[in-house]
Protein backbone atom coordinates (compact mmCIF):
# COMPACT_ATOMS: atom_id res chain seq x y z
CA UNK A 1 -23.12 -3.74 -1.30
CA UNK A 2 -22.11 -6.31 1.84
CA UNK A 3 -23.77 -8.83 -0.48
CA UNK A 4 -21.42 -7.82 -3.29
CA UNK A 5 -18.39 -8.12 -1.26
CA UNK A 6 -18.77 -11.05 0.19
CA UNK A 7 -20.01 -12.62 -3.22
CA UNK A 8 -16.38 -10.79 -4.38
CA UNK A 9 -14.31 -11.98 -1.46
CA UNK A 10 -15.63 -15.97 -2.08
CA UNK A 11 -14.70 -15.49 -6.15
CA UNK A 12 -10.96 -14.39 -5.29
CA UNK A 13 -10.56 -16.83 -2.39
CA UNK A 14 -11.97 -19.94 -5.00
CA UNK A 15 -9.63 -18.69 -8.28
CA UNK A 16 -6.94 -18.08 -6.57
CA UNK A 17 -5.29 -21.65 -6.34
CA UNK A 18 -6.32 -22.42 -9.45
CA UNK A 19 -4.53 -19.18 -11.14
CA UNK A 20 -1.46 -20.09 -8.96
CA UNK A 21 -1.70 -23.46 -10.46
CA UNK A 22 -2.08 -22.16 -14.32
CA UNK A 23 0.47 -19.84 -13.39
CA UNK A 24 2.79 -22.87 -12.79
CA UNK A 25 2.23 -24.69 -15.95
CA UNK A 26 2.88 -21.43 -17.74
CA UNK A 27 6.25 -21.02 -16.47
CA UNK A 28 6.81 -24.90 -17.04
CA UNK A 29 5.74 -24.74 -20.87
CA UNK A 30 8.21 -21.23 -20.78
CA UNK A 31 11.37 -23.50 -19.50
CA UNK A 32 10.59 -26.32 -21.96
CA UNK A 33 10.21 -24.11 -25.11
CA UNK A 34 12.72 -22.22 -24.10
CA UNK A 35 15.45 -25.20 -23.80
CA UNK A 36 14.20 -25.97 -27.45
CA UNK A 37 15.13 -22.57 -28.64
CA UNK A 38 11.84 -21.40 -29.23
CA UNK A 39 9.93 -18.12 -28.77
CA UNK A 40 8.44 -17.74 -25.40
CA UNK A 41 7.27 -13.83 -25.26
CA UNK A 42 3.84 -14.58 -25.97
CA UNK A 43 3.67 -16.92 -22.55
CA UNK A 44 5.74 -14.63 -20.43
CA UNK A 45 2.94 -12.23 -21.59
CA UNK A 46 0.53 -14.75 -19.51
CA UNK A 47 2.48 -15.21 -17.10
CA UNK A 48 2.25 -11.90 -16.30
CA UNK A 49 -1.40 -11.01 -17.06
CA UNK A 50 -1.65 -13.88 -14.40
CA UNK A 51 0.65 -12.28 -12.08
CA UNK A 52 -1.61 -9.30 -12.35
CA UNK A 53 -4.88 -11.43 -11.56
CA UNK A 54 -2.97 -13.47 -8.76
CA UNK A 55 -2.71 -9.81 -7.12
CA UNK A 56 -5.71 -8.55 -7.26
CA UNK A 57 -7.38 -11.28 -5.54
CA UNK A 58 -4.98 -11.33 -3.14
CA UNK A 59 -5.32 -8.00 -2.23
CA UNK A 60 -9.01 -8.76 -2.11
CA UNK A 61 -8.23 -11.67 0.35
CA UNK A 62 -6.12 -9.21 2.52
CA UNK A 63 -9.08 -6.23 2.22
CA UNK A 64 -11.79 -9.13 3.69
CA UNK A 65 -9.54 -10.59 6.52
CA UNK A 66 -8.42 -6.96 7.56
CA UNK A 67 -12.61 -5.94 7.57
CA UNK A 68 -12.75 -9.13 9.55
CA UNK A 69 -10.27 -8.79 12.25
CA UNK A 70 -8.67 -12.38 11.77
CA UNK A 71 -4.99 -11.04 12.26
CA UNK A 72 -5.32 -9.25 15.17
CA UNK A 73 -3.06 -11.92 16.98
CA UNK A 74 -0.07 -10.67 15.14
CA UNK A 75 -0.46 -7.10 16.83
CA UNK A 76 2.53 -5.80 18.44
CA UNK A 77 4.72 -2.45 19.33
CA UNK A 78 6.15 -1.39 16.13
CA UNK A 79 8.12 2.12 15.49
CA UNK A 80 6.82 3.47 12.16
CA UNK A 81 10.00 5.07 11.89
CA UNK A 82 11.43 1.12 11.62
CA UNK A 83 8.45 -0.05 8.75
CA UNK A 84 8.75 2.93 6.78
CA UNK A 85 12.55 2.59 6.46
CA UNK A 86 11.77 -0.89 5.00
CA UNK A 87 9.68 0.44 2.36
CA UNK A 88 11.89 3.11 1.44
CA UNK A 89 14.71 0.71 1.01
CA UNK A 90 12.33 -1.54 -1.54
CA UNK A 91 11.22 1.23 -3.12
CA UNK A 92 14.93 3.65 -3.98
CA UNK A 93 15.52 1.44 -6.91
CA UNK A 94 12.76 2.28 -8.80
CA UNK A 95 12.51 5.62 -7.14
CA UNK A 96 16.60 6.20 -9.28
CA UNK A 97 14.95 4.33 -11.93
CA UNK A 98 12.16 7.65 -12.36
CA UNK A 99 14.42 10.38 -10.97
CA UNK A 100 12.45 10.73 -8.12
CA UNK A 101 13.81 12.24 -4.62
CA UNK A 102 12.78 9.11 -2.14
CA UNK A 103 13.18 10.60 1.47
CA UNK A 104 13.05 9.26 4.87
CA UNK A 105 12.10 12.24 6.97
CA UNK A 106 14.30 12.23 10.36
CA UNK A 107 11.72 11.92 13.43
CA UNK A 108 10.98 10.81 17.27
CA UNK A 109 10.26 7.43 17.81
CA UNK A 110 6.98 6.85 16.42
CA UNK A 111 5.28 3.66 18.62
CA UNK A 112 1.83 1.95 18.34
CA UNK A 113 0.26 -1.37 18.76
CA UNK A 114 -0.08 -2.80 15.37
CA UNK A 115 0.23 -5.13 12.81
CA UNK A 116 3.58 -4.74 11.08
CA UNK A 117 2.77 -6.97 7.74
CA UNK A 118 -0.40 -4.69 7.45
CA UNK A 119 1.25 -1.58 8.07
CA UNK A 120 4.01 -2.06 5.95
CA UNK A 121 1.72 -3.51 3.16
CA UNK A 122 -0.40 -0.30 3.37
CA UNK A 123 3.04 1.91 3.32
CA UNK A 124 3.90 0.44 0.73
CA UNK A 125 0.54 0.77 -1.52
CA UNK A 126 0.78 4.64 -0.52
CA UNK A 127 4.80 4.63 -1.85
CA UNK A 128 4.08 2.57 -4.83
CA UNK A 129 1.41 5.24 -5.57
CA UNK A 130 3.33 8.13 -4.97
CA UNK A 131 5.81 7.17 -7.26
CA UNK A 132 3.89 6.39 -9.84
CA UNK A 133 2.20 9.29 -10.12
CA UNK A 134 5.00 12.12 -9.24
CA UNK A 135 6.64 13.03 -12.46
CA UNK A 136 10.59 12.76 -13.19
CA UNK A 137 12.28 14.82 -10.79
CA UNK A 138 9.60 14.93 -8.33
CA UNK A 139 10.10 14.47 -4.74
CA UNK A 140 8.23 11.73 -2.34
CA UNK A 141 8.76 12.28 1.27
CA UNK A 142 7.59 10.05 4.24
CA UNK A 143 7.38 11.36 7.44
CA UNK A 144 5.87 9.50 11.25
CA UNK A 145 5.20 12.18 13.51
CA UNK A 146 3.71 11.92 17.24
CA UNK A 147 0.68 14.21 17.35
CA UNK A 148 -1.18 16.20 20.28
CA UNK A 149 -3.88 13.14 18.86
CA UNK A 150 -1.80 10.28 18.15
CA UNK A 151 0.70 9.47 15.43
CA UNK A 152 0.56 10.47 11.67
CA UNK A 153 2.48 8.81 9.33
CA UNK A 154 2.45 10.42 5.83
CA UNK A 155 3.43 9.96 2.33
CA UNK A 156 3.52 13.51 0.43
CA UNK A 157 4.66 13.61 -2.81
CA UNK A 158 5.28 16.66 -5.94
CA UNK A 159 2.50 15.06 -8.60
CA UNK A 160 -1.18 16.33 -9.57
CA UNK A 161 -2.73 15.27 -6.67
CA UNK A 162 -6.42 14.13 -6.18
CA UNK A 163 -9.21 16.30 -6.45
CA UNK A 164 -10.97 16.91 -3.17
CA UNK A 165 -14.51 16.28 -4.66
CA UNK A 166 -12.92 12.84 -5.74
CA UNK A 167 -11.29 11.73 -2.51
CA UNK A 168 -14.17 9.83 -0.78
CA UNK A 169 -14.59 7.33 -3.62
CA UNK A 170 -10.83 6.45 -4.51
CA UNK A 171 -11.03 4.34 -1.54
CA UNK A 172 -13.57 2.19 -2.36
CA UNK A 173 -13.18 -1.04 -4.30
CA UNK A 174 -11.89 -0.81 -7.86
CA UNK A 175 -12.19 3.01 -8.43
CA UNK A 176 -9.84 4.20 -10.53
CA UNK A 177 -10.53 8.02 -12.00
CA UNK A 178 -9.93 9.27 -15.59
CA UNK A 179 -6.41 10.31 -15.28
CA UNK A 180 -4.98 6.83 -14.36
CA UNK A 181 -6.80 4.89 -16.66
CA UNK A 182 -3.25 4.66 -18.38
CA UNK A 183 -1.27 3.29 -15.73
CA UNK A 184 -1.19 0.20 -14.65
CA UNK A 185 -3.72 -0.67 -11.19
CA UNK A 186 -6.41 -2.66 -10.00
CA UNK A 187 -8.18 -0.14 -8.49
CA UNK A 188 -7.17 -2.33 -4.91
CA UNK A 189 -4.56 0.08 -3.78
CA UNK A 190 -6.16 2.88 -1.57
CA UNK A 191 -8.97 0.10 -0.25
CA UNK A 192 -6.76 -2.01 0.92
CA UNK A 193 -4.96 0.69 3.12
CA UNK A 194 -8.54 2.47 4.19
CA UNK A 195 -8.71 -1.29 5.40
CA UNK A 196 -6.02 -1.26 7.64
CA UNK A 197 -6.37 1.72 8.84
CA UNK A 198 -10.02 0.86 9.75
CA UNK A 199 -8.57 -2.40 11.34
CA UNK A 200 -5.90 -0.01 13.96
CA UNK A 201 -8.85 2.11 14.95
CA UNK A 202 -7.07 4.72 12.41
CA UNK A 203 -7.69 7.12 9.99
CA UNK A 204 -6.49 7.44 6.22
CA UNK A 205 -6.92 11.15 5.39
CA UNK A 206 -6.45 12.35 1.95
CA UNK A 207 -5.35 15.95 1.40
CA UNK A 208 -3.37 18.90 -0.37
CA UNK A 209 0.49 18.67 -0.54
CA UNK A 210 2.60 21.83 0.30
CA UNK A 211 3.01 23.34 -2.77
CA UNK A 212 1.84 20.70 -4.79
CA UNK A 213 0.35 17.50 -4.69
CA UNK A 214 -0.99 14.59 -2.77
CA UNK A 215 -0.66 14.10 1.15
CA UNK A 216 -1.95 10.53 2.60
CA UNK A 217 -1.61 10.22 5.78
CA UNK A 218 -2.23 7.01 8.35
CA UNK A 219 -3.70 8.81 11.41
CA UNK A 220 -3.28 6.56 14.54
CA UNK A 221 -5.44 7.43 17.60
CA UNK A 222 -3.72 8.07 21.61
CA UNK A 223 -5.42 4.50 22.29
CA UNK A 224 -2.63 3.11 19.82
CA UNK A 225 0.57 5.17 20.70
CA UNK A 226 3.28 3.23 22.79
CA UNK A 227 6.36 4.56 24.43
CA UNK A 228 9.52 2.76 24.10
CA UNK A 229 10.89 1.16 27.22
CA UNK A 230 11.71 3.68 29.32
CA UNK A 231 10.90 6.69 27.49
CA UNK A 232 7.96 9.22 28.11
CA UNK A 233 5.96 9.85 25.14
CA UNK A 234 6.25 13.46 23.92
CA UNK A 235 4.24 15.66 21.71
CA UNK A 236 5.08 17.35 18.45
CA UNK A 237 5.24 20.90 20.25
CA UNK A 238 7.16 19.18 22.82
């Protein structure tokens, strides 16, 4: 399986330019026929089939240098509070687009030591998820909360959820089950934020939603929790 991976991660890092660069040529034949007044629906078609490819492997580039550690020089104090408001304000639009209730749970500062492009990357993954899943007039909510443990920051939303017997393989590369066949994925999503998680010392923990649906949560350890300047750090009983 390491052998696989790393036969994987080389095939994405390789194609990569060259997709970017077919990509390119794509667009350029688009413009020109285009300007002509021809029909151009078959190559914006490509262009994003291509799109689609170009994000996989990167994804697969961001899964091998998280497993590797080589952007641990970007770690800093970050309030998940801060990152998940980013998310949710990239996300409303096609949150109103689907009828969906997009919420920002109020909370304490929420403080570790970590990478902010990962993080929010990963957020963002468990959003994009959410929302495709939970049908019209569902609700998503995201919530950072400072544990007797550490910190949890969670995306819950109303949809059907994952079965528990299925929840230790949608993490791994390329798994997709039955019931999202339909949708559109690469299988990359949930990897790549067991991947960060695994790269903050954290957890990602899969489980029921309250009284329906899917709860992911990011569970960062003490070792990672940071108080802001000046402030004690305080429990959830507290």
């Amino acid at each position: 399986m390491k052998g696989l991976r790393e036969v994987t991660d080389s095939v994405a890092h390789d194609l990569r330019t060259p997709l970017n660069r077919l990509r390119n040529r794509l667009e350029e034949s688009a413009a020109r026929l285009s300007a002509q007044g021809a029909q151009t629906s078959e190559i914006e078609r490509a262009i994003a089939e291509t799109d689609q490819l170009i994000g996989t492997f990167n994804a697969l580039l961001l899964i091998a240098e998280t497993d590797a550690g080589t952007t641990r020089a970007a770690m800093a104090a970050l309030d998940l509070r801060e990152v998940a408001a980013d998310v949710v304000e990239l996300y409303e639009p096609l949150a109103e687009e689907k009828r969906i209730g997009l919420t920002l749970m109020p909370s304490l500062p929420a403080v570790v030591e970590g990478n902010r492009s990962l993080i929010a990357q990963a957020v963002a993954n468990l959003v994009d998820n959410a929302i495709k899943y939970t049908p019209s007039t569902g609700k998503v909510r995201i919530r950072a909360a400072i544990t007797p443990d550490g910190v949890d920051l969670s995306v819950a939303d109303s949809g059907p959820g994952i079965p528990e017997a299925d929840r230790s393989r949608v993490t791994e590369r390329f798994v997709r089950l039955e019931a999202s066949r339909s949708s559109p994925g690469t299988g990359l999503g949930l990897s790549l934020v067991a991947a960060v998680a695994h790269f903050h010392n954290a957890e990602l923990v899969l489980e029921d939603n309250t009284p329906t649906g899917l709860k992911a949560v990011l569970r960062f350890p003490k070792t990672a929790v940071r108080a802001l300047p000046g402030a004690p750090l305080k429990s959830a009983a507290e």
